[in-house]
N, C-alpha and C. Protein backbone atom coordinates (compact mmCIF):
# COMPACT_ATOMS: atom_id res chain seq x y z
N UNK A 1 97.86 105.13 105.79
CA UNK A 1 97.34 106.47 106.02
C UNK A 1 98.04 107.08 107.23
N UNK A 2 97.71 108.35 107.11
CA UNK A 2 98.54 109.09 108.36
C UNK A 2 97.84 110.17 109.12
N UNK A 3 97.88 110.27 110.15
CA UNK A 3 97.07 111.30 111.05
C UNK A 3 97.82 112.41 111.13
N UNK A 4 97.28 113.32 110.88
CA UNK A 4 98.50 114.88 111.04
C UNK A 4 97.46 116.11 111.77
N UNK A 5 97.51 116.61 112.80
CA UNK A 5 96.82 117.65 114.06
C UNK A 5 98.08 119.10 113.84
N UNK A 6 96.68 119.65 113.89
CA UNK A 6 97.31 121.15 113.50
C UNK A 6 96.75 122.47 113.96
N UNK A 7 97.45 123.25 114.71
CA UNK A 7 96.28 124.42 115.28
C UNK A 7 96.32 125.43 114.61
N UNK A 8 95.03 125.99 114.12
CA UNK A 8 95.14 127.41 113.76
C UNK A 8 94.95 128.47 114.23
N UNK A 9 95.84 129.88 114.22
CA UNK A 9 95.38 130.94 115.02
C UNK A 9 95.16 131.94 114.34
N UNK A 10 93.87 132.77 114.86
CA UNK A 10 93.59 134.08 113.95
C UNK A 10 93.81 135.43 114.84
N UNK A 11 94.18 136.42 114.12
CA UNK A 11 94.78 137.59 114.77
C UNK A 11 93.66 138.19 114.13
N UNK A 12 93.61 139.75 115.00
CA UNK A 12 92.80 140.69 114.63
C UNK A 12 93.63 141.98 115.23
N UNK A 13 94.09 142.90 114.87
CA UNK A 13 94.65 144.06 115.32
C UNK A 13 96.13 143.79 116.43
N UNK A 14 96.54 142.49 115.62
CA UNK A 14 97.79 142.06 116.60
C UNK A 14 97.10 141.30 117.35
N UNK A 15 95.83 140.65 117.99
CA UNK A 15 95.73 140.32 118.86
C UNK A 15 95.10 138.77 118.88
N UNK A 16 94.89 137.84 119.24
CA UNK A 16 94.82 136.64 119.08
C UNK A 16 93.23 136.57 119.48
N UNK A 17 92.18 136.24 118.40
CA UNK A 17 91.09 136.46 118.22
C UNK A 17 90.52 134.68 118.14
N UNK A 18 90.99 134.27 118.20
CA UNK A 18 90.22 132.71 117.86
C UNK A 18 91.35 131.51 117.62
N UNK A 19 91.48 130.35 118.27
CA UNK A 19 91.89 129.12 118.22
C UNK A 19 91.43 128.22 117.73
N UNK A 20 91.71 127.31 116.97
CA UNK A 20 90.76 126.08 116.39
C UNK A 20 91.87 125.12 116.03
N UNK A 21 91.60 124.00 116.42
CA UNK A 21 92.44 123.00 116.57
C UNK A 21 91.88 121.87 115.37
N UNK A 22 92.65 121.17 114.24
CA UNK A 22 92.04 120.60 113.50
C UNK A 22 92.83 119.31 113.19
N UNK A 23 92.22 118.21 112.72
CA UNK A 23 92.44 116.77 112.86
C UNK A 23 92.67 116.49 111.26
N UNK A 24 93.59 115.78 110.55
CA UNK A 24 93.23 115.30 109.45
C UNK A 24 93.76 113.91 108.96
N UNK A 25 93.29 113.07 107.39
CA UNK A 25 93.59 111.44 107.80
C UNK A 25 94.51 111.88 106.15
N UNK A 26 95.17 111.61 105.87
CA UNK A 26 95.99 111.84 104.91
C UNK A 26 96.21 109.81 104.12
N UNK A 27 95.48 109.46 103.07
CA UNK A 27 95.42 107.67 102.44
C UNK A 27 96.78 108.39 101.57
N UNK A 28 97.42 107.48 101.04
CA UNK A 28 98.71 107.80 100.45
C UNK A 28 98.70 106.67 99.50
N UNK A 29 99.22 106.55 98.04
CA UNK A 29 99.70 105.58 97.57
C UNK A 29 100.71 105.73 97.63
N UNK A 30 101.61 104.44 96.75
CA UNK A 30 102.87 104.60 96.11
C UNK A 30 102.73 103.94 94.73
N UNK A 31 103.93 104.60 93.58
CA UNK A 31 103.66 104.84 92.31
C UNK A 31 104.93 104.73 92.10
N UNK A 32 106.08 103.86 91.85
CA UNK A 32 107.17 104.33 91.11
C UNK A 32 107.55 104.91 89.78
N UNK A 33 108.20 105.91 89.97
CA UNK A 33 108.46 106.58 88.97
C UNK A 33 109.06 105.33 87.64
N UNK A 34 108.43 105.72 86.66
CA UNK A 34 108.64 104.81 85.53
C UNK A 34 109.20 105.79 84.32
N UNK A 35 109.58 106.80 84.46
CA UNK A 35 110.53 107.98 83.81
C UNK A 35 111.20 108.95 84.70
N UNK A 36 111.92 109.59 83.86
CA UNK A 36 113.30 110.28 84.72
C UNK A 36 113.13 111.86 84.93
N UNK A 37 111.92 112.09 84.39
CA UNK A 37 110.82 113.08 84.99
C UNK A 37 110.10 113.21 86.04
N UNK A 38 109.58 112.16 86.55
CA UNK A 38 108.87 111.59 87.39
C UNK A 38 109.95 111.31 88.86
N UNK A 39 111.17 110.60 88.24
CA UNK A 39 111.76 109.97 89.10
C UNK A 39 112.67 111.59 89.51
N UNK A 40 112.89 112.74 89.04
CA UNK A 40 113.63 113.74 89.53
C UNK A 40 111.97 114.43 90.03
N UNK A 41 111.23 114.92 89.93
CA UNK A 41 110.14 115.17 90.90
C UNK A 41 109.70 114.54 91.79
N UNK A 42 109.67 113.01 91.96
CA UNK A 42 109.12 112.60 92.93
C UNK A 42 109.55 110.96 93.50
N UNK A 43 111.47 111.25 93.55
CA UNK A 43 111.88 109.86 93.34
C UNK A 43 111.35 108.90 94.70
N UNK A 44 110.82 108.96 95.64
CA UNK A 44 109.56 107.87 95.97
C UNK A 44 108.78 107.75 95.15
N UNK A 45 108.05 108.37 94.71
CA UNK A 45 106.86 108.10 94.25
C UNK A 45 105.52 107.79 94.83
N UNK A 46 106.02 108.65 96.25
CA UNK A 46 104.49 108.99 97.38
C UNK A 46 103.47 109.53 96.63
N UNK A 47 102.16 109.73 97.20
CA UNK A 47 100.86 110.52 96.14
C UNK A 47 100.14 110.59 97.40
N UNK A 48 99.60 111.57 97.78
CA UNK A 48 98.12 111.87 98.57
C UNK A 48 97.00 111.38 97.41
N UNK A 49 96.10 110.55 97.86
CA UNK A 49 94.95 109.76 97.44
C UNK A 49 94.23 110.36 97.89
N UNK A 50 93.69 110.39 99.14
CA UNK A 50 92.69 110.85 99.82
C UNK A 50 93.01 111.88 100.91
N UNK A 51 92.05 112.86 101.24
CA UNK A 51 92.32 113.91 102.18
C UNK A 51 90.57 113.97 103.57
N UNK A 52 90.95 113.79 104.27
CA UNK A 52 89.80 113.95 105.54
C UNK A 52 90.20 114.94 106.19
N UNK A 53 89.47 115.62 106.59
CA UNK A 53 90.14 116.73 107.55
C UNK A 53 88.90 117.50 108.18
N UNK A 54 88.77 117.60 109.45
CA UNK A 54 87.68 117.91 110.35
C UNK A 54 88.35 118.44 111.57
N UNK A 55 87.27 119.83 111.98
CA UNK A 55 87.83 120.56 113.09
C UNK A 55 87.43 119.88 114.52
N UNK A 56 88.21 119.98 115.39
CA UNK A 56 87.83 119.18 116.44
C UNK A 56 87.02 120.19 117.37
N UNK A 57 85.99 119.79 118.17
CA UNK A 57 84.97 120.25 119.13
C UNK A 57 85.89 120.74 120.80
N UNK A 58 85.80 121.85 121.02
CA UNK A 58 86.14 122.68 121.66
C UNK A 58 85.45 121.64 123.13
N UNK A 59 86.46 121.51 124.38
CA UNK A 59 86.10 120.84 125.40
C UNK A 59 85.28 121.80 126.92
């Protein structure tokens, strides 16, 4: 699995209205491609399994 942090910003009239900073857990398999369809879309054969993702609490 992999941890990936990401901030978001919201504008309002050009102007920077709100910050929120967010955390997420990214489970991954792997799958080899077993056709040449598969293997030209996705020659790892990575997959997101699972997705967590929660905003973190303002300090």
């Amino acid at each position: 699995s992999f941890r990936v942090a990401w901030t978001e910003r919201r504008y309002e009239s050009g102007q920077l209205s709100n910050t929120e900073h967010w955390t997420a857990i990214l489970t991954i398999v792997v799958q080899p491609p077993h056709d040449t369809e598969r293997l030209r879309v996705n020659p790892l054969g990575i997959y997101v399994n699972a997705i967590n993702w929660s905003r973190e609490m303002s300090q």
